[in-house]
PDB file of N, CA and C in Angstrom:
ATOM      1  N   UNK A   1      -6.314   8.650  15.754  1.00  0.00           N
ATOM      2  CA  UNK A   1      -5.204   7.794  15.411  1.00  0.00           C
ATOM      3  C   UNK A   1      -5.203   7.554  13.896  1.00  0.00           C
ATOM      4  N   UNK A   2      -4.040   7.066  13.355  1.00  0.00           N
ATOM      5  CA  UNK A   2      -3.803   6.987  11.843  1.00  0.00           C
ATOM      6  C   UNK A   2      -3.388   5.336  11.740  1.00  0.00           C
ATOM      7  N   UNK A   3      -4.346   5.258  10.467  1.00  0.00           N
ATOM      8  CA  UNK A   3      -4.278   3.955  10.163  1.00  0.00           C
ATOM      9  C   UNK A   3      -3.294   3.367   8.814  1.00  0.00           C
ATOM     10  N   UNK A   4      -2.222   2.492   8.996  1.00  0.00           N
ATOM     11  CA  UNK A   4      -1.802   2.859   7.924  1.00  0.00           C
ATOM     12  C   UNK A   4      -1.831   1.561   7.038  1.00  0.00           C
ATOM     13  N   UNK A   5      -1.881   1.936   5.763  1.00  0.00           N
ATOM     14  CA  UNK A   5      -2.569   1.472   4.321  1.00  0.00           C
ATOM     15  C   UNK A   5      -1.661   0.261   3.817  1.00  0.00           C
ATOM     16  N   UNK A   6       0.140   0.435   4.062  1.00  0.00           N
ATOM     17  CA  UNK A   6       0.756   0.063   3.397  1.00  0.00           C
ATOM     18  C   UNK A   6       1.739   1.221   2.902  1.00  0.00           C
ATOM     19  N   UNK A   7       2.615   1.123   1.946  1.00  0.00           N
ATOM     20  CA  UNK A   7       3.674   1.670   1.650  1.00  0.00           C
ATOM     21  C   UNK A   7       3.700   3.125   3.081  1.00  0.00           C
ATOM     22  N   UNK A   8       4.186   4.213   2.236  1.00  0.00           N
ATOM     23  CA  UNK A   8       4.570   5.154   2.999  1.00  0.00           C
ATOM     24  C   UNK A   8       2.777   6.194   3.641  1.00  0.00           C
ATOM     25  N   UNK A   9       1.872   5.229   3.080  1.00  0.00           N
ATOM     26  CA  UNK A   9       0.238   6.184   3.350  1.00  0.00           C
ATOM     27  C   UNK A   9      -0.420   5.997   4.703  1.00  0.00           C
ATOM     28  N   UNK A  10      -0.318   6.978   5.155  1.00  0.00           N
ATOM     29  CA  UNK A  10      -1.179   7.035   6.813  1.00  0.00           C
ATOM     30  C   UNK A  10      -2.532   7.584   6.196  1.00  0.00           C
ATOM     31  N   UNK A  11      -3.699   6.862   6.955  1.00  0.00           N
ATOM     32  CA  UNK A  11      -4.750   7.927   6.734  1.00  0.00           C
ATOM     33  C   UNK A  11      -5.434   8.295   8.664  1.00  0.00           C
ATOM     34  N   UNK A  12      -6.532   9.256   8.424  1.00  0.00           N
ATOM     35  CA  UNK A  12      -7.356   9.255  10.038  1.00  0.00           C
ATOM     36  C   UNK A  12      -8.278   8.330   9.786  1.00  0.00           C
ATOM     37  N   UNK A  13      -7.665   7.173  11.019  1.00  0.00           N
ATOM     38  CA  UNK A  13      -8.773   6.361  11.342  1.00  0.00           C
ATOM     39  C   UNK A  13     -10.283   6.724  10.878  1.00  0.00           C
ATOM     40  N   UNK A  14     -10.588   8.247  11.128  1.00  0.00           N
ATOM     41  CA  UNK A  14     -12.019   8.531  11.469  1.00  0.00           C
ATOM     42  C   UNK A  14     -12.434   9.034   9.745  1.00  0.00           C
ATOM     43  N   UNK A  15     -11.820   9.211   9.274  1.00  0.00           N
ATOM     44  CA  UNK A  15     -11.730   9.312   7.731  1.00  0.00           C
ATOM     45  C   UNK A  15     -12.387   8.015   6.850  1.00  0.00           C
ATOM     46  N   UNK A  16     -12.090   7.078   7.249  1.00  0.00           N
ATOM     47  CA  UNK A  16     -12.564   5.733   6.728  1.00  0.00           C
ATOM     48  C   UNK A  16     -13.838   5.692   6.710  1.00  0.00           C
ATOM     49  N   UNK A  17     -14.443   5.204   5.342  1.00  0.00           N
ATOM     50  CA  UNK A  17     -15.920   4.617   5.623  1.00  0.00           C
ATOM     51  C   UNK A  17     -16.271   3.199   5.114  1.00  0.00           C
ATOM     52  N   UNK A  18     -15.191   2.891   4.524  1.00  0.00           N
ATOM     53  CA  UNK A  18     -15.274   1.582   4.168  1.00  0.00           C
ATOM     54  C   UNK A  18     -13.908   0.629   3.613  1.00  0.00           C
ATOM     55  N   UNK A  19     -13.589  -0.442   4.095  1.00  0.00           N
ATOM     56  CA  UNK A  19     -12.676  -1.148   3.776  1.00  0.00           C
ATOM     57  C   UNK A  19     -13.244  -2.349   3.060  1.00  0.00           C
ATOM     58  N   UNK A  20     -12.940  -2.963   1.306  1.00  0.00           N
ATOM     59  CA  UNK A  20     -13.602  -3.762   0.906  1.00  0.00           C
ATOM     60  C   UNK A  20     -12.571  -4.886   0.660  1.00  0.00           C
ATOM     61  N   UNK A  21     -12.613  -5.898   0.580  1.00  0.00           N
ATOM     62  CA  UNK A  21     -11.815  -7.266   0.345  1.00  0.00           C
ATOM     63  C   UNK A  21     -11.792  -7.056  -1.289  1.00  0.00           C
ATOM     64  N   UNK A  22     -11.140  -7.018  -2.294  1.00  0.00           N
ATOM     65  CA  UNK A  22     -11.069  -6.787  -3.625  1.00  0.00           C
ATOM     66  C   UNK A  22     -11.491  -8.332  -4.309  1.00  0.00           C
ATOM     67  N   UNK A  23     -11.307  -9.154  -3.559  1.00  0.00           N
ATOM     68  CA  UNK A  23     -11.523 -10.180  -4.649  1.00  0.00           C
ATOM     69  C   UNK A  23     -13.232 -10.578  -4.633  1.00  0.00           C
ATOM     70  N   UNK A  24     -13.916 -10.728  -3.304  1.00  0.00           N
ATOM     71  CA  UNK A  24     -15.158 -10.212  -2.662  1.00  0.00           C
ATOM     72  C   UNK A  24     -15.801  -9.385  -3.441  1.00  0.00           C
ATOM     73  N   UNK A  25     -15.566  -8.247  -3.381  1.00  0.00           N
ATOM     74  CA  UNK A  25     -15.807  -7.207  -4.283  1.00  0.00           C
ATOM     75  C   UNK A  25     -16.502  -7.217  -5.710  1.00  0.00           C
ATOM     76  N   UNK A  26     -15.072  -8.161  -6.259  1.00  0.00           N
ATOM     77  CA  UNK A  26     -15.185  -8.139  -7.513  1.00  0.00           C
ATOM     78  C   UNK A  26     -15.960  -9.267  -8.431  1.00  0.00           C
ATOM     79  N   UNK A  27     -16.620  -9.683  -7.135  1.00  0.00           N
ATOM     80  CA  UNK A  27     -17.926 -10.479  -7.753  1.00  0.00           C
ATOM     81  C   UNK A  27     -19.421 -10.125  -7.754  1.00  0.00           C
ATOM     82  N   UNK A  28     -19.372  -9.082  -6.710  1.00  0.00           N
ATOM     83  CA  UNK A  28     -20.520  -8.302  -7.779  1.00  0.00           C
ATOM     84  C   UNK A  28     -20.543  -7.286  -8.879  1.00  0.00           C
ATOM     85  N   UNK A  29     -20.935  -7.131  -9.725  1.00  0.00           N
ATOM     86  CA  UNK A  29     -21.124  -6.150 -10.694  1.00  0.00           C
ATOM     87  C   UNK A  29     -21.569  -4.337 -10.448  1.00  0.00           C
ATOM     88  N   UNK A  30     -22.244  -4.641  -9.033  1.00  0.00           N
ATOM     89  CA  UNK A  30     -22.488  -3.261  -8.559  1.00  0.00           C
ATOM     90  C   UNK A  30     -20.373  -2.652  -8.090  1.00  0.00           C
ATOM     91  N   UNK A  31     -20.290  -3.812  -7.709  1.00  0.00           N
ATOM     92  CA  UNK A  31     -18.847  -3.150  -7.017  1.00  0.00           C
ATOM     93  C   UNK A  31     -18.136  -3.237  -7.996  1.00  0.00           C
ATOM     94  N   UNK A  32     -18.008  -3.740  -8.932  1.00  0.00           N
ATOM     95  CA  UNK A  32     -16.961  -3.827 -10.023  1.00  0.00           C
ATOM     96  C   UNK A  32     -17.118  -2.532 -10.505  1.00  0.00           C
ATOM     97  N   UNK A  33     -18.182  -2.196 -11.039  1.00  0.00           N
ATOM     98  CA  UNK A  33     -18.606  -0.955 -11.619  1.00  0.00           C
ATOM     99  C   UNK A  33     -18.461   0.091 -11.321  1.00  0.00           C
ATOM    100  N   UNK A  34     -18.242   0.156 -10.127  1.00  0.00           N
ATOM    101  CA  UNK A  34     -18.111   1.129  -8.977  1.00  0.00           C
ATOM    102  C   UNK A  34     -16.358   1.403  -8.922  1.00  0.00           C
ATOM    103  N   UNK A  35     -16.007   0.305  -8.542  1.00  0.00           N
ATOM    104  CA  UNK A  35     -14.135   0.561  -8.935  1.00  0.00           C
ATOM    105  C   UNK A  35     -13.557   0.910 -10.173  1.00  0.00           C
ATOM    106  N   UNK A  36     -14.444   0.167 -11.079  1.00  0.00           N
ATOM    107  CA  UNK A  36     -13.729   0.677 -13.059  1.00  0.00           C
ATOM    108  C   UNK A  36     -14.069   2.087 -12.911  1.00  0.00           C
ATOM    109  N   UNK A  37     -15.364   2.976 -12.653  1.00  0.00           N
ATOM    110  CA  UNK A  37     -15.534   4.104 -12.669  1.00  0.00           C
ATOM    111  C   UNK A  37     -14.387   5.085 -12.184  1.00  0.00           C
ATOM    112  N   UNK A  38     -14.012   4.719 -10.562  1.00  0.00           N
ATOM    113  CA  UNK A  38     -13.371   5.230  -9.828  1.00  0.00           C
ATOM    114  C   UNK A  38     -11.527   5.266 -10.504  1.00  0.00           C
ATOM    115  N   UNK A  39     -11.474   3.881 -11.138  1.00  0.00           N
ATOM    116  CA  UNK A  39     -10.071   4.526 -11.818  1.00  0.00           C
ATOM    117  C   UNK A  39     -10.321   4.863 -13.332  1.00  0.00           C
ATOM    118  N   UNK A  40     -11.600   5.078 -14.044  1.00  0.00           N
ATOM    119  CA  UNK A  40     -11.256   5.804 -15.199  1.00  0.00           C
ATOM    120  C   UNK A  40     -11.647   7.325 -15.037  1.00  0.00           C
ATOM    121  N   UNK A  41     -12.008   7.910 -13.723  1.00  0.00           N
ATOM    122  CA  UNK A  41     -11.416   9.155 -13.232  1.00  0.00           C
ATOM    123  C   UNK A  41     -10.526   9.804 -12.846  1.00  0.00           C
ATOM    124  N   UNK A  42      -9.597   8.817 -12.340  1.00  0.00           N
ATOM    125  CA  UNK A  42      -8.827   8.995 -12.145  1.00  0.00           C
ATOM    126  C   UNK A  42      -8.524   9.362 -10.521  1.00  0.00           C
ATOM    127  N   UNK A  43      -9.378   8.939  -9.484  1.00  0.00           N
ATOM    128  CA  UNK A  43     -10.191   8.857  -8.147  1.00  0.00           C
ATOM    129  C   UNK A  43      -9.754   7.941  -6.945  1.00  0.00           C
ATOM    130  N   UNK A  44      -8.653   7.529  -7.328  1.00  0.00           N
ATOM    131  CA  UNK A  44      -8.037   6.199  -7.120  1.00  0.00           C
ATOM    132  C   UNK A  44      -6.171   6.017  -6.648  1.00  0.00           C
ATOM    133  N   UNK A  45      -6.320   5.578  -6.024  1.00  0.00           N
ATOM    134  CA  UNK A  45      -4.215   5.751  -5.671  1.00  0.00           C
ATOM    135  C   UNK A  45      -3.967   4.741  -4.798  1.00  0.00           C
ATOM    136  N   UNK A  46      -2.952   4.040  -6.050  1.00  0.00           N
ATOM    137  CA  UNK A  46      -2.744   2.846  -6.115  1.00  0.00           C
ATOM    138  C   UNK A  46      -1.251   2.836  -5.085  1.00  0.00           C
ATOM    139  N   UNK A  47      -1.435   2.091  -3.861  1.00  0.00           N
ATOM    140  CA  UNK A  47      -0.716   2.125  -2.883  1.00  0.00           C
ATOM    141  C   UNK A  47       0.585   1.430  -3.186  1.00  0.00           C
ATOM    142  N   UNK A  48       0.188  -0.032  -3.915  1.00  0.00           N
ATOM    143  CA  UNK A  48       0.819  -1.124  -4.638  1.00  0.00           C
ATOM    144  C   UNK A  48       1.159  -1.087  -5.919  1.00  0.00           C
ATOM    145  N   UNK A  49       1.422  -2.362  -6.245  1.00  0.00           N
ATOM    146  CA  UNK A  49       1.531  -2.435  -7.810  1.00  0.00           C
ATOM    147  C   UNK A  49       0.879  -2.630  -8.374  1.00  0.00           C
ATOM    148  N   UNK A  50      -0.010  -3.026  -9.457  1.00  0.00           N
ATOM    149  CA  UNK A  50      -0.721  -2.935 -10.325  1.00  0.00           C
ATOM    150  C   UNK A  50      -0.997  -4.612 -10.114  1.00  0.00           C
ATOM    151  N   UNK A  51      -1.904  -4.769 -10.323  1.00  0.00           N
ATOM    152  CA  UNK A  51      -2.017  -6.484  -9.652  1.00  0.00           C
ATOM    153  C   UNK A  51      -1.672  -7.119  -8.892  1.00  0.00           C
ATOM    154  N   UNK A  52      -1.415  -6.911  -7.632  1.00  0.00           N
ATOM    155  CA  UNK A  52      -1.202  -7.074  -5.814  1.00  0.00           C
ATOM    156  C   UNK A  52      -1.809  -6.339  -5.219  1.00  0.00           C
ATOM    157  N   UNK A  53      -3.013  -5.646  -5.800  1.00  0.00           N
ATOM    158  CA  UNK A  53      -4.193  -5.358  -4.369  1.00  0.00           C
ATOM    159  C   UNK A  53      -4.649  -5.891  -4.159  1.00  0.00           C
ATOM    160  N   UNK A  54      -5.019  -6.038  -2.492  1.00  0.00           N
ATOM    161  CA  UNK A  54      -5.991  -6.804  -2.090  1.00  0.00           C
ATOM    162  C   UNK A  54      -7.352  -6.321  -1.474  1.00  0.00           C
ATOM    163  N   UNK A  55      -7.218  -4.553  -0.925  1.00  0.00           N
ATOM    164  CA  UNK A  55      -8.263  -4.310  -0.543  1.00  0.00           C
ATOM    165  C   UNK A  55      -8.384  -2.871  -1.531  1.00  0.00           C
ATOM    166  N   UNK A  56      -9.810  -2.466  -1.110  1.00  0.00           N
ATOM    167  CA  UNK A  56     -10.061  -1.221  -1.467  1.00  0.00           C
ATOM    168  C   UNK A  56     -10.507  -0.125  -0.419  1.00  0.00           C
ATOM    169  N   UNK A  57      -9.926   0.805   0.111  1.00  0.00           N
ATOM    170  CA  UNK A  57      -9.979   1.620   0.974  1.00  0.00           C
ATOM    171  C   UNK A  57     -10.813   2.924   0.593  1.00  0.00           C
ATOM    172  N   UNK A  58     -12.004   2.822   1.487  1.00  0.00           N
ATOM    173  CA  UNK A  58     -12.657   4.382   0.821  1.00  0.00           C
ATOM    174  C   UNK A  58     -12.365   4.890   2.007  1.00  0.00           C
ATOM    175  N   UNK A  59     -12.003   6.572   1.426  1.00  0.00           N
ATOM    176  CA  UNK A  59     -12.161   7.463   2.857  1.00  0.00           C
ATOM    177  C   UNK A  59     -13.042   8.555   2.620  1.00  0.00           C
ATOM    178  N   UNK A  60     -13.047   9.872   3.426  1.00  0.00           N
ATOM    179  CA  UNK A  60     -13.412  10.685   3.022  1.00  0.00           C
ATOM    180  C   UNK A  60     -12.369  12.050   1.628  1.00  0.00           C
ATOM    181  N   UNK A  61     -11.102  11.342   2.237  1.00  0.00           N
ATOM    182  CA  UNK A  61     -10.090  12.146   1.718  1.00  0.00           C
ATOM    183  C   UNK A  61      -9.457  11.611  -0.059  1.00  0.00           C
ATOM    184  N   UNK A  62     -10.274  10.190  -0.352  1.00  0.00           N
ATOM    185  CA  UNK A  62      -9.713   9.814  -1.253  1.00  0.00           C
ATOM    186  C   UNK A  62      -9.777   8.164  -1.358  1.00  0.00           C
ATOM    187  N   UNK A  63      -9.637   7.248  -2.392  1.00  0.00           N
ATOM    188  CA  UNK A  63     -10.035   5.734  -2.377  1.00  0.00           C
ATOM    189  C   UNK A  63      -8.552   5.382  -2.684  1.00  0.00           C
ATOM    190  N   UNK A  64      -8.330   3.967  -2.065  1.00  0.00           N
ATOM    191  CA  UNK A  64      -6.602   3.506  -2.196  1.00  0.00           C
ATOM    192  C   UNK A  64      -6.845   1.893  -2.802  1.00  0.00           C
ATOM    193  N   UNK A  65      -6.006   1.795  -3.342  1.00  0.00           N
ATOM    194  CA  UNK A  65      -5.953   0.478  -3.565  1.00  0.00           C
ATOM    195  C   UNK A  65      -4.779  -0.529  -2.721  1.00  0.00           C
ATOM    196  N   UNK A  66      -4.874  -1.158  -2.223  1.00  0.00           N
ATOM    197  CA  UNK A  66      -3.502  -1.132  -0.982  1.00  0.00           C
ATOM    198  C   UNK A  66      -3.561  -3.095  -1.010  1.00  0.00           C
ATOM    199  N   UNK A  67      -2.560  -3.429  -1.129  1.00  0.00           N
ATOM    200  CA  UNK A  67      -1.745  -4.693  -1.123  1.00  0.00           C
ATOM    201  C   UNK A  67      -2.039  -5.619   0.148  1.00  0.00           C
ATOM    202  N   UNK A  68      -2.285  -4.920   1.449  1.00  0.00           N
ATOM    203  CA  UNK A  68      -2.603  -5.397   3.149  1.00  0.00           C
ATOM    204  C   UNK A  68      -3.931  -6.026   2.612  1.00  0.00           C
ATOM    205  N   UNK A  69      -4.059  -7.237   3.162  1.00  0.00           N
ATOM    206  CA  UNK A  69      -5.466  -7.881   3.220  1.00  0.00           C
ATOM    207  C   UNK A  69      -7.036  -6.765   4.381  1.00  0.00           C
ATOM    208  N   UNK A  70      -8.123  -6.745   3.725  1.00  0.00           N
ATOM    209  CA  UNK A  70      -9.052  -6.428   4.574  1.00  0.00           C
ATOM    210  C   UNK A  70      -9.175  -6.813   5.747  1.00  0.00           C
ATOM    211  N   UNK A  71      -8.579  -7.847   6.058  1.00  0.00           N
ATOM    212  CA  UNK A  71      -8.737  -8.295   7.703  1.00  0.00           C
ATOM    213  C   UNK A  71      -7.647  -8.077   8.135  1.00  0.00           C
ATOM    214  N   UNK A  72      -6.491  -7.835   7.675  1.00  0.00           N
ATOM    215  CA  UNK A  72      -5.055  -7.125   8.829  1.00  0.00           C
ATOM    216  C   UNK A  72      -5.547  -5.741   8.697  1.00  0.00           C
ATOM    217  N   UNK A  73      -5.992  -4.795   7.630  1.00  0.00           N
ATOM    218  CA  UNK A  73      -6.137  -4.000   8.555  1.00  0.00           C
ATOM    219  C   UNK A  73      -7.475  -3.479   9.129  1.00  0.00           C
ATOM    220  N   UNK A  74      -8.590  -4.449   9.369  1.00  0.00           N
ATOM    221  CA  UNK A  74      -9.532  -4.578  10.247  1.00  0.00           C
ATOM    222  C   UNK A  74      -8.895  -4.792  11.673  1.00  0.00           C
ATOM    223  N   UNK A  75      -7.834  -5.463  11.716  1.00  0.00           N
ATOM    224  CA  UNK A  75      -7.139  -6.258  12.884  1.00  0.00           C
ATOM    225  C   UNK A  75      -6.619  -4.893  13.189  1.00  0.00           C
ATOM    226  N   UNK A  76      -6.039  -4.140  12.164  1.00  0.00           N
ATOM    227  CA  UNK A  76      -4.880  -2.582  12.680  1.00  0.00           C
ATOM    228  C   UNK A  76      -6.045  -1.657  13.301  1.00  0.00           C
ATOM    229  N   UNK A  77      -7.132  -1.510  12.879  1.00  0.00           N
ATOM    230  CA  UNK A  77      -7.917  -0.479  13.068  1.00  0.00           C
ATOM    231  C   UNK A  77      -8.428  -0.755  14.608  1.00  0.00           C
ATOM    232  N   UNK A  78      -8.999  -2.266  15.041  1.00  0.00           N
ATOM    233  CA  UNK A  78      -9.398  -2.720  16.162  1.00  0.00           C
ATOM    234  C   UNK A  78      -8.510  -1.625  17.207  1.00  0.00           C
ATOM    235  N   UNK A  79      -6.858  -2.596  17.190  1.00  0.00           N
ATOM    236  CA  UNK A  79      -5.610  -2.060  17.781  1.00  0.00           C
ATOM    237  C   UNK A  79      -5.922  -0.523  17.873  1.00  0.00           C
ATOM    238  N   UNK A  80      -5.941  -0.188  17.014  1.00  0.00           N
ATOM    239  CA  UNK A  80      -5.873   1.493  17.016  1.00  0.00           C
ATOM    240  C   UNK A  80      -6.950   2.061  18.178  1.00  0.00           C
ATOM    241  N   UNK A  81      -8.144   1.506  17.612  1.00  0.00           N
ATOM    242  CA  UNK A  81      -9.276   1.923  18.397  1.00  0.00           C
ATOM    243  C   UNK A  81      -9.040   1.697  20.290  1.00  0.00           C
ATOM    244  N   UNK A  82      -8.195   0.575  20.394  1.00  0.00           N
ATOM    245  CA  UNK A  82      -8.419   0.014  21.997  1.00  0.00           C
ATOM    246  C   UNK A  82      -6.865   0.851  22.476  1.00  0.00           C
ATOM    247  N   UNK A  83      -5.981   1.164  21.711  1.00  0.00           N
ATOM    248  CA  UNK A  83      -4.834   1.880  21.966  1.00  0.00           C
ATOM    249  C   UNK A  83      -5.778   3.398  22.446  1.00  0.00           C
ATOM    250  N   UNK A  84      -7.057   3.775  21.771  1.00  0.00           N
ATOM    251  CA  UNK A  84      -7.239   5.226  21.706  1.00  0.00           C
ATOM    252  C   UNK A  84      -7.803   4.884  23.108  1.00  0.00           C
ATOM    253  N   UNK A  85      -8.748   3.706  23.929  1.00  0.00           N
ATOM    254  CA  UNK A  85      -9.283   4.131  25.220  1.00  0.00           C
ATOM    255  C   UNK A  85      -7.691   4.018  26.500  1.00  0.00           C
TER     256      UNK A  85
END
C-alpha cells in the first residue's frame, strides 16, 4: 500500500524507515546536522513550502520534507497497514 506524504507524493508504505516530528528533531544537534547535510546535497524534496514542514520522511527511495504532522501520518500508515489484513 502507498502512503501519502501530502501534496501530489505517494510513497510504498514498505519503503519507509523513518518518520521524524521536525520540531523534535530539531533539538538535537545529531538530527539537525543530519537534515542541514541532507539539503546542502541536495537529498531532500520539499513536499511544502519552505517553512510549513512539519515532518521529515526518510525512505529508501529518497527524504521529504512534508507539511502533515508525524502523528497523522503515523495514524495513515496504521490505516494502511489494517486495510492490508
Amino acid at each position: 500500500m502507498f502512503l501519502h506524504l501530502g501534496g501530489d507524493v505517494l510513497v510504498n508504505q514498505q519503503k519507509v524507515i523513518a518518520i521524524l516530528d521536525l520540531e523534535t528533531a530539531m533539538k538535537n544537534t545529531a538530527s539537525e546536522s543530519f537534515l542541514n547535510s541532507m539539503k546542502q546535497n541536495e537529498k531532500i524534496y520539499y513536499i511544502s513550502d519552505k517553512g510549513k514542514e512539519k515532518s521529515l520522511i526518510i525512505t529508501t527511495e529518497g527524504n521529504y520534507l512534508s507539511p502533515i504532522s508525524s502523528t497523522t501520518l503515523l495514524k495513515r500508515s496504521i490505516t494502511v497497514v489494517e486495510q492490508e489484513e
